[in-house]
C-alpha atoms as a PDB file:
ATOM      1  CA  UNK A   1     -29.895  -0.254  14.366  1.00  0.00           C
ATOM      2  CA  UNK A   2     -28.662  -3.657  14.894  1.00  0.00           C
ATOM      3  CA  UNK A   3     -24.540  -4.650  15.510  1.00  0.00           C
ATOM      4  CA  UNK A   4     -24.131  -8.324  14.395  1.00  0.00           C
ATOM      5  CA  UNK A   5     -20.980 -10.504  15.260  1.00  0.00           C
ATOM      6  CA  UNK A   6     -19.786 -13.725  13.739  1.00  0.00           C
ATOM      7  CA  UNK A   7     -17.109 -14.587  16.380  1.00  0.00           C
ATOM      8  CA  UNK A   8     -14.807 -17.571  15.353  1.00  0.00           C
ATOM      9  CA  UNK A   9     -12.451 -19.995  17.458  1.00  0.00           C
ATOM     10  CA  UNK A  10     -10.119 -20.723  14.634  1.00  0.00           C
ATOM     11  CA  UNK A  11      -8.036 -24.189  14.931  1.00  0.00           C
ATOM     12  CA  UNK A  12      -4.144 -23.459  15.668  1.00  0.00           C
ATOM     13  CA  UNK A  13      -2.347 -21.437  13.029  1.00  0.00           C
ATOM     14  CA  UNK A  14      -5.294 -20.564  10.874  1.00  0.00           C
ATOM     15  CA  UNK A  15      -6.381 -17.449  11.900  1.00  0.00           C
ATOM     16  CA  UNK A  16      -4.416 -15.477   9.295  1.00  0.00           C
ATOM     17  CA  UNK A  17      -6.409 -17.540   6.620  1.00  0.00           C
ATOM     18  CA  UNK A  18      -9.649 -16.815   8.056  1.00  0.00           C
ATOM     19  CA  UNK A  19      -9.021 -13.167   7.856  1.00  0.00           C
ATOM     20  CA  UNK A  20      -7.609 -13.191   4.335  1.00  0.00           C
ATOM     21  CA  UNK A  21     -10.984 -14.884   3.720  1.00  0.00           C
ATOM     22  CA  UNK A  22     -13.101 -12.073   5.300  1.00  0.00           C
ATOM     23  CA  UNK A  23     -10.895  -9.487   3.851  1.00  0.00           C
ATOM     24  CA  UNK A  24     -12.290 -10.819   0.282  1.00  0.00           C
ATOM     25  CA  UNK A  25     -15.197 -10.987   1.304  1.00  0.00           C
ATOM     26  CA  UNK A  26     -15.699  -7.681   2.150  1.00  0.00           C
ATOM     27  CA  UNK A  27     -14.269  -6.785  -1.472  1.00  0.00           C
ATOM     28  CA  UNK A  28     -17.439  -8.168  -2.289  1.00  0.00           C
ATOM     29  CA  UNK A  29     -19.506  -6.486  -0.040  1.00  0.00           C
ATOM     30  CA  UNK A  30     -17.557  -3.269  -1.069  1.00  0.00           C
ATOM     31  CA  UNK A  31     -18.610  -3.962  -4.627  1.00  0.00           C
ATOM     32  CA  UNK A  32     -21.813  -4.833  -3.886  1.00  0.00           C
ATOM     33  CA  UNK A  33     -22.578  -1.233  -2.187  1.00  0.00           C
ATOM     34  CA  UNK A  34     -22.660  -2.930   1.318  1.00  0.00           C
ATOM     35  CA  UNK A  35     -20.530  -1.954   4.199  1.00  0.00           C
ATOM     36  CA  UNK A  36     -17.815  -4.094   4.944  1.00  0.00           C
ATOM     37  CA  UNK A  37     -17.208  -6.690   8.270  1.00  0.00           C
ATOM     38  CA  UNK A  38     -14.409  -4.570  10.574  1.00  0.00           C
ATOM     39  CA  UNK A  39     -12.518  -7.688  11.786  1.00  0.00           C
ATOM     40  CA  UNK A  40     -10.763  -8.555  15.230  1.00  0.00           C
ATOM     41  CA  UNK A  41      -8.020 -10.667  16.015  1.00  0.00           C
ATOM     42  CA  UNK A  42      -7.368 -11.794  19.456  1.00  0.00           C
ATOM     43  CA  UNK A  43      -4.307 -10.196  21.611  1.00  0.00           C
ATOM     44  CA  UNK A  44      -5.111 -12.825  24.666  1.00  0.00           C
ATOM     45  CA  UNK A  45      -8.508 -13.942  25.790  1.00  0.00           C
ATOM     46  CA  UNK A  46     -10.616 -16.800  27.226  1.00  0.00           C
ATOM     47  CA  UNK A  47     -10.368 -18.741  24.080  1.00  0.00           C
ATOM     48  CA  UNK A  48      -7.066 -18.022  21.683  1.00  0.00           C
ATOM     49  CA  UNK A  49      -6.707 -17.770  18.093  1.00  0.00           C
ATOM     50  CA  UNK A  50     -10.320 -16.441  17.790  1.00  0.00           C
ATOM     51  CA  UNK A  51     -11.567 -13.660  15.111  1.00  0.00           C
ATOM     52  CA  UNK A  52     -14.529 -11.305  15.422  1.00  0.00           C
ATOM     53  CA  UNK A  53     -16.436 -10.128  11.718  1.00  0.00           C
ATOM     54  CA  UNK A  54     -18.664  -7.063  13.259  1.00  0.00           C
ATOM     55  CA  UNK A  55     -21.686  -5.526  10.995  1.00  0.00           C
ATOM     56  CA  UNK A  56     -24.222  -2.730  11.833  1.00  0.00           C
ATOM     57  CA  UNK A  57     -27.716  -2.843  10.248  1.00  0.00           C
ATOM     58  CA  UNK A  58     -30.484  -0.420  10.269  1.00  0.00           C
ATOM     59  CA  UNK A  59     -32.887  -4.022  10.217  1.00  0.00           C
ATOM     60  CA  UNK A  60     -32.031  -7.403  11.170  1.00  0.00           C
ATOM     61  CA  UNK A  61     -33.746  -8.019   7.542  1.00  0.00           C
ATOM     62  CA  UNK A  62     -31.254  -5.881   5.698  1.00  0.00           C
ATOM     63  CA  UNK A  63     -28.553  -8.253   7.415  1.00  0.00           C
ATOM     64  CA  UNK A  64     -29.799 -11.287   6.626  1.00  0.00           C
ATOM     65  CA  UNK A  65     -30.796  -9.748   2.709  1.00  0.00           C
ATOM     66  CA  UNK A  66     -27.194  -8.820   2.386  1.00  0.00           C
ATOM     67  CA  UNK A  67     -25.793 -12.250   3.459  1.00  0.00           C
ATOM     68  CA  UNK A  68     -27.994 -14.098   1.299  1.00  0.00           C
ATOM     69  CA  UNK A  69     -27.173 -11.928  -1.992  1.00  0.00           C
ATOM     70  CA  UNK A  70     -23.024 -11.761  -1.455  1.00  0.00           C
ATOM     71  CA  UNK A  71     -23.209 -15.625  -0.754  1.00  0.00           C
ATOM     72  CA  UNK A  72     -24.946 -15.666  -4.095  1.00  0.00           C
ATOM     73  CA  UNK A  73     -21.401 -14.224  -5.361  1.00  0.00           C
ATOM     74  CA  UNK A  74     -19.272 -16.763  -6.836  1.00  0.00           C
ATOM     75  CA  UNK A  75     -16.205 -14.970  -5.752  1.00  0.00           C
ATOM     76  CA  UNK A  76     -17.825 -14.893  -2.480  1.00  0.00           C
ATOM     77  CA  UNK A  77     -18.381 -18.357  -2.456  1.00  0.00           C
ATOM     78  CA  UNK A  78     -14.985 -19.285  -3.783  1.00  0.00           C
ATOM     79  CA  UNK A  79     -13.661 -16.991  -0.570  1.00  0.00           C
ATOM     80  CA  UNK A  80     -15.421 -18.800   2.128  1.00  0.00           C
ATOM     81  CA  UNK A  81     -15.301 -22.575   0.472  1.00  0.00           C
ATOM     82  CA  UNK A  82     -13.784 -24.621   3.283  1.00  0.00           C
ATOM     83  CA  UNK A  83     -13.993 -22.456   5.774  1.00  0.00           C
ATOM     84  CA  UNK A  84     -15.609 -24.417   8.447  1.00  0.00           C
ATOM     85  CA  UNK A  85     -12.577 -26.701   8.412  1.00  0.00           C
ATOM     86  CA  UNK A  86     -10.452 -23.903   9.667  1.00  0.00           C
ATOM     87  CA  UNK A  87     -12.826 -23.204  12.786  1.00  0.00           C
ATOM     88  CA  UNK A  88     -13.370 -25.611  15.725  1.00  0.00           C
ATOM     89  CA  UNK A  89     -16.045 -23.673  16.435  1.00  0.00           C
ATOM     90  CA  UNK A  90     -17.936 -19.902  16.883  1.00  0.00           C
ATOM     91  CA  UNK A  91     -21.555 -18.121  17.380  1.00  0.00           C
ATOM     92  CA  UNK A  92     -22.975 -15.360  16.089  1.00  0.00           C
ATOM     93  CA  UNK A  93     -24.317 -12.755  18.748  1.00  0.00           C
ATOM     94  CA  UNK A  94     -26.934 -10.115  17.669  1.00  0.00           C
ATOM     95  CA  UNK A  95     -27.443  -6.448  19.430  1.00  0.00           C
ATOM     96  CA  UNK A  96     -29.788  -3.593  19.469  1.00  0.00           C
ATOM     97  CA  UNK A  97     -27.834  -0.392  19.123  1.00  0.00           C
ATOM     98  CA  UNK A  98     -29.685   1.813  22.074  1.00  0.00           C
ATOM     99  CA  UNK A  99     -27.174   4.846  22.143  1.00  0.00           C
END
């Protein structure tokens, strides 16, 4: 099992758009039979206004299968058009689950 994070330093003020974003995205992923991101905001931090999209997958395969067929989605798509103007910057960190 695999936990992946996409973990986002938003640009002032637009964190609330970011997450409206993810939150139709993971209609999609709902609709798609996928499990949806569970998304963080910050409450105070090293770095403020960021967001954290979490995933589990049994295979890092099955993560990057998934992303590739919801991006496919046009109302996926349409969700996350533009979205890199609304983050200065972010990483994505991937874990083995060991207990």
């Amino acid at each position: 099992m695999y936990m992946i994070r996409e973990i986002m330093h938003c640009r002032p003020g637009r964190v609330r758009e970011i997450v409206t974003r993810f939150k139709t995205l993971n209609g999609v992923l709902q609709r798609m039979g996928f499990t949806p991101f569970r998304l963080y905001t910050d409450l105070s931090g090293e770095q403020f206004w960021t967001v954290v999209a979490q995933t589990e997958a049994a295979e890092l395969s099955d993560f990057f299968r998934m992303e590739e067929q919801v991006m496919a989605d046009e109302e996926a798509r349409a969700a996350m058009a533009g979205y890199h103007d609304l983050v200065d910057n972010g990483r994505r960190e991937m874990y083995r689950v060991e207990a």
